[in-house]
N, C-alpha and C. Protein backbone atom coordinates (compact mmCIF):
# COMPACT_ATOMS: atom_id res chain seq x y z
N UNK A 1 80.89 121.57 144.91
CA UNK A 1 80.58 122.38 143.77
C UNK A 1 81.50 123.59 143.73
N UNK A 2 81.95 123.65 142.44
CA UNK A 2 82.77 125.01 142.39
C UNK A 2 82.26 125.67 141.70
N UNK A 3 82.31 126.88 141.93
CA UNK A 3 82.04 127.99 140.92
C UNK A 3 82.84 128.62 140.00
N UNK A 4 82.73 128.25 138.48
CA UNK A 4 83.40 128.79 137.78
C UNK A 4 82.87 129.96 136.51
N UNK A 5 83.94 131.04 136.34
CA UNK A 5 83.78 132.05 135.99
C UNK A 5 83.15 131.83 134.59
N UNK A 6 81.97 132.49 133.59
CA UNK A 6 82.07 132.34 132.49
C UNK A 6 82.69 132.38 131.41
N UNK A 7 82.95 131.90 130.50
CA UNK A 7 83.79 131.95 129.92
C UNK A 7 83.45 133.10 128.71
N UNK A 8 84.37 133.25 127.53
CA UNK A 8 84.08 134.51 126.59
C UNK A 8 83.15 133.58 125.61
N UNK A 9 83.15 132.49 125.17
CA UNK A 9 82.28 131.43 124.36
C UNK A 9 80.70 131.63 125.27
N UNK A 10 80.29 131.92 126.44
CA UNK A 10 78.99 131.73 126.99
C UNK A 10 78.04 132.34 126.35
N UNK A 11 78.45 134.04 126.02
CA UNK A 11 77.81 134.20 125.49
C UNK A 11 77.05 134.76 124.11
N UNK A 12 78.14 133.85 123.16
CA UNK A 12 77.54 133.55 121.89
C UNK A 12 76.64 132.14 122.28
N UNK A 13 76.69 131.05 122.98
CA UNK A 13 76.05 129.97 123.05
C UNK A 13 74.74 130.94 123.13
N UNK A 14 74.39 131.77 124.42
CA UNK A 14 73.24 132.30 124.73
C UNK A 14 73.05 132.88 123.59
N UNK A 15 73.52 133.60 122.34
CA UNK A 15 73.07 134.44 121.40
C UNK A 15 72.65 133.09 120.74
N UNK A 16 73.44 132.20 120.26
CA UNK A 16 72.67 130.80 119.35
C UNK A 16 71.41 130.37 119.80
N UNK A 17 71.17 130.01 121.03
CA UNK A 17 69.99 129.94 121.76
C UNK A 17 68.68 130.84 121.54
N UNK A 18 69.15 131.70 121.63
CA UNK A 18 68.29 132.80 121.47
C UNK A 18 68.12 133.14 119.96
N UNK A 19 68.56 132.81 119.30
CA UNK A 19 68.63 132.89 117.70
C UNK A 19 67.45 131.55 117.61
N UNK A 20 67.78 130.44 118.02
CA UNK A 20 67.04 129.27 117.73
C UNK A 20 65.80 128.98 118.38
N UNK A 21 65.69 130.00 119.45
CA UNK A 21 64.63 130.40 120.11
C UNK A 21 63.03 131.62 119.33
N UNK A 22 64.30 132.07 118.89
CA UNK A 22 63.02 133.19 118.01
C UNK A 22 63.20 132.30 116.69
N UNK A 23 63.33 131.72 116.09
CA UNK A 23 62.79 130.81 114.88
C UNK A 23 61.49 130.06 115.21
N UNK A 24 61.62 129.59 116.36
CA UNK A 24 61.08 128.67 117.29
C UNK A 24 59.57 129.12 117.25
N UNK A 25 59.86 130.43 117.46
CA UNK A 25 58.42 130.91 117.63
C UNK A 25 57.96 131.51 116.41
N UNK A 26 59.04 132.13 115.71
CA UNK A 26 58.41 132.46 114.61
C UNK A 26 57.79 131.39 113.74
N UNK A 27 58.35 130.20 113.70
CA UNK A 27 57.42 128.73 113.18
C UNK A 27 56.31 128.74 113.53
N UNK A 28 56.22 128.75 115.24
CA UNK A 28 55.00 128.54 115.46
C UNK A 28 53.77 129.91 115.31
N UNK A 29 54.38 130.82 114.99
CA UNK A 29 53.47 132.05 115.25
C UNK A 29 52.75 132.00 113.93
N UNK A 30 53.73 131.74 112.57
CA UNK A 30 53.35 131.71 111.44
C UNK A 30 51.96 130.55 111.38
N UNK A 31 52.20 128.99 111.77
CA UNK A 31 51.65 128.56 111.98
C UNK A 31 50.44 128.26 112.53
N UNK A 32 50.17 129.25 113.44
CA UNK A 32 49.03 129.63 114.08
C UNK A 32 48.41 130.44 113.42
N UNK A 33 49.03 131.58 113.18
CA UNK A 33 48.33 132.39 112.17
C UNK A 33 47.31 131.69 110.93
N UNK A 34 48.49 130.40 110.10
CA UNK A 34 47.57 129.60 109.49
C UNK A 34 46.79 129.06 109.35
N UNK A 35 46.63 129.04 110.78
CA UNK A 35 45.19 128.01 111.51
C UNK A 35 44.51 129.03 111.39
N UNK A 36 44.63 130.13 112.11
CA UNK A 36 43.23 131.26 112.35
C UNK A 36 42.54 131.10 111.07
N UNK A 37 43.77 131.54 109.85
CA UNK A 37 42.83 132.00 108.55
C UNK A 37 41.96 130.69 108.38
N UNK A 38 42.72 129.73 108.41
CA UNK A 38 41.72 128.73 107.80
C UNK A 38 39.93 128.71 108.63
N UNK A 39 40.52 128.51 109.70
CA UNK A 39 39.28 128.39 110.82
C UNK A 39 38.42 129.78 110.40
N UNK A 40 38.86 130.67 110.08
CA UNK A 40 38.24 132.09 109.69
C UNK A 40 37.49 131.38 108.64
N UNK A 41 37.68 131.16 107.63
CA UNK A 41 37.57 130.80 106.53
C UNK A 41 36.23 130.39 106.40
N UNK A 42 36.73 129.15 107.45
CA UNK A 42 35.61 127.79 107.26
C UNK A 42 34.28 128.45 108.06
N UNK A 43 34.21 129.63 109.10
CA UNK A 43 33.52 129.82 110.03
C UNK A 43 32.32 130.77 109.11
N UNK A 44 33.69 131.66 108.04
CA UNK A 44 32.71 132.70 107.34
C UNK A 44 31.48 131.85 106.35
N UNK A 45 32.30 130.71 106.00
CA UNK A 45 31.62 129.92 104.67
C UNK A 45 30.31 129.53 105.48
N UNK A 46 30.11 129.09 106.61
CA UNK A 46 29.68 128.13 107.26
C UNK A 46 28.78 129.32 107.61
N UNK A 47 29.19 130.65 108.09
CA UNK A 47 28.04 131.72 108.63
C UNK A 47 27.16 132.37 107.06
N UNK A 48 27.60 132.28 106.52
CA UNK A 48 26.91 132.34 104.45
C UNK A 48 26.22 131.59 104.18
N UNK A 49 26.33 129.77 104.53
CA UNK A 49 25.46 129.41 104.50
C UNK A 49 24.24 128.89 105.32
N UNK A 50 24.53 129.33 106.69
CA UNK A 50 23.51 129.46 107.12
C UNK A 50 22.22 130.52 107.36
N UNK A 51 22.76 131.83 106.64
CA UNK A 51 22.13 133.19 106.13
C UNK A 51 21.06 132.62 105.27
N UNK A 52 21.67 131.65 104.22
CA UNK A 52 20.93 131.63 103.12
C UNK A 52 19.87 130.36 103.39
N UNK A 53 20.66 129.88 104.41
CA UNK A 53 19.05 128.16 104.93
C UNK A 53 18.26 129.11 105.93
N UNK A 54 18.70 129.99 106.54
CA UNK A 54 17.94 130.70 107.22
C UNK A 54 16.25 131.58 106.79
N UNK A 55 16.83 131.83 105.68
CA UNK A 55 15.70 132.78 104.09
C UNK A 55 15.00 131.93 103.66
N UNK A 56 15.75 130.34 103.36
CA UNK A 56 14.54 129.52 102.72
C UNK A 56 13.81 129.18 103.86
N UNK A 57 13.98 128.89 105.08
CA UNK A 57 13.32 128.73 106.10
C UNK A 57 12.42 129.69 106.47
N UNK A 58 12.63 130.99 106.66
CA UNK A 58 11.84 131.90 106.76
C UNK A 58 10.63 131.58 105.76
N UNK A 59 11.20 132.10 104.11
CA UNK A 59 10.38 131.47 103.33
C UNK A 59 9.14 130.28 103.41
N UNK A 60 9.68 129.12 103.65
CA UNK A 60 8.68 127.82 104.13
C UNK A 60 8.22 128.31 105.36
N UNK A 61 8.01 128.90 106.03
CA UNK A 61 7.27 129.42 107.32
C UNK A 61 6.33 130.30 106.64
N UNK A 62 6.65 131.35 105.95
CA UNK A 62 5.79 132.30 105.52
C UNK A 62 4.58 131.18 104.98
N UNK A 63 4.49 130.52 103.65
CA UNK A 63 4.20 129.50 102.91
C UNK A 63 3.17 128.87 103.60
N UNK A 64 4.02 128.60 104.53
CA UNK A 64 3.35 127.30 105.63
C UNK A 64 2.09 127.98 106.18
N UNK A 65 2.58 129.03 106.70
CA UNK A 65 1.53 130.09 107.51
C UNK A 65 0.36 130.27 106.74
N UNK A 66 0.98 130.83 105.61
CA UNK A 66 -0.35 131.11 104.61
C UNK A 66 -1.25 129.86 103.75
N UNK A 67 -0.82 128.53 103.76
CA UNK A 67 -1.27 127.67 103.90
C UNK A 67 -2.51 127.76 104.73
N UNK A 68 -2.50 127.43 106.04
CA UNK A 68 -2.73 127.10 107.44
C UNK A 68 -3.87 127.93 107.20
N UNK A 69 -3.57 129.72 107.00
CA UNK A 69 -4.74 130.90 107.19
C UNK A 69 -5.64 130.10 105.86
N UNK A 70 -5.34 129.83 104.99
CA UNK A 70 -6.36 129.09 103.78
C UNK A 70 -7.37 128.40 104.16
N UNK A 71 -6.52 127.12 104.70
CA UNK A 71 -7.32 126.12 105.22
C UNK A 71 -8.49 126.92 106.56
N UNK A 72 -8.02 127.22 107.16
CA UNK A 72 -8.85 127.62 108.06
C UNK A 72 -10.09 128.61 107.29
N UNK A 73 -9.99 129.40 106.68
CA UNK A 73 -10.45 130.07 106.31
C UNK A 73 -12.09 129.15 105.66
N UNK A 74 -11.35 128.02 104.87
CA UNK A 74 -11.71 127.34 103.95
C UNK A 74 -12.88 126.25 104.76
N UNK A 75 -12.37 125.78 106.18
CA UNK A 75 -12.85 125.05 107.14
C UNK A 75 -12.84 125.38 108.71
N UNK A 76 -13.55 126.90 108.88
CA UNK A 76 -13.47 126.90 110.33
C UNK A 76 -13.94 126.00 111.07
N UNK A 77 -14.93 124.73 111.04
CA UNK A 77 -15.43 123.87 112.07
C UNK A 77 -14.31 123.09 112.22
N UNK A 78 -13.46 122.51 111.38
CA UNK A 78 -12.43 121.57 111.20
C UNK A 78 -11.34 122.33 111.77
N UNK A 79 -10.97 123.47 111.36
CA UNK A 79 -10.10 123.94 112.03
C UNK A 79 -9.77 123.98 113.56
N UNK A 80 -11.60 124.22 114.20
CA UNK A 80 -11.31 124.67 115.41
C UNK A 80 -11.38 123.43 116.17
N UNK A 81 -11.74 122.31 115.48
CA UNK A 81 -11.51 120.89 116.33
C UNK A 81 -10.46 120.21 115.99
N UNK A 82 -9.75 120.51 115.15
CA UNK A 82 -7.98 120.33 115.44
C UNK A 82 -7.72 121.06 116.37
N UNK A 83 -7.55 122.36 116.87
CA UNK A 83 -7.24 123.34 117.43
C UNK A 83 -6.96 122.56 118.59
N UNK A 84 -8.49 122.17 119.03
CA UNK A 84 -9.31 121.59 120.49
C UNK A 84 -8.46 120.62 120.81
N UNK A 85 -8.48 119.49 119.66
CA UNK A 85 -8.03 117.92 120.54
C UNK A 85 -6.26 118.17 120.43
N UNK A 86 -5.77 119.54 119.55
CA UNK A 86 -4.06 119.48 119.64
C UNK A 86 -3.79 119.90 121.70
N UNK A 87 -4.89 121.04 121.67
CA UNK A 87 -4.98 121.91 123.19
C UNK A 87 -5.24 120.63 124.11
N UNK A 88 -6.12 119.43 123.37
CA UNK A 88 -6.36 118.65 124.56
C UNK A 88 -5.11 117.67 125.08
N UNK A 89 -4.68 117.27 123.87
CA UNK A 89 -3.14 116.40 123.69
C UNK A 89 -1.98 117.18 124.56
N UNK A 90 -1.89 117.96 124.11
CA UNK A 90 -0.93 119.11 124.59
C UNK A 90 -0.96 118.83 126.10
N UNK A 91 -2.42 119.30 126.93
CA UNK A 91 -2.20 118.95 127.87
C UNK A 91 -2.35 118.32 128.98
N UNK A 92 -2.93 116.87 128.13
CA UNK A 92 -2.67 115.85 128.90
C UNK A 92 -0.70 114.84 128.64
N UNK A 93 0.04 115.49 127.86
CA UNK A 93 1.36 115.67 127.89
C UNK A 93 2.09 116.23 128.83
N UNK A 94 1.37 117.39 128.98
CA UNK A 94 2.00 117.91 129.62
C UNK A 94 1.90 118.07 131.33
N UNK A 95 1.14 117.52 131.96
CA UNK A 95 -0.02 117.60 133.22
C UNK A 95 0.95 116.00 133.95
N UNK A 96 1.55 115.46 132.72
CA UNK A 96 2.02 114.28 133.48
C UNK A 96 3.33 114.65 134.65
């Protein structure tokens, strides 16, 4: 192996390199960037609508609840022997 001196051409090659190097990344930086927004995008849409299934849900709970206080109200003997055989189910489920 010999060692030879660089030449005056070396280093423009290294400046081309390095020119084709920061494109390189600037492609990909841009590109990434593109991804974020999108993924941003889709994450915000996706967190909006689950705000709003969240409210009707709340909603049908409230509903439900006040249902439930009706009936009971309407049938405490019935009520409290659902109550009983759900407590009894429950835990013979659970005891296994």
């Amino acid at each position: 192996m010999q060692y030879t001196q660089p030449s005056a051409q070396q280093p423009l090659r290294t400046d081309a390199f390095t020119e084709k190097a920061h494109a390189g990344i600037d492609r990909l930086s841009s590109g990434a960037h593109d991804t974020v927004e999108r993924v941003a995008s889709v994450a915000a849409d996706t967190a909006q609508r689950l705000g709003a299934k969240s409210g009707e849900l709340l909603r049908a709970k409230d509903e439900w609840t006040e249902s439930t206080r009706g009936y009971v109200r309407e049938h405490p003997l019935a009520a409290l022997g659902i109550a009983l055989a759900a407590g009894y189910l429950l835990s013979r489920l659970t005891s296994r």
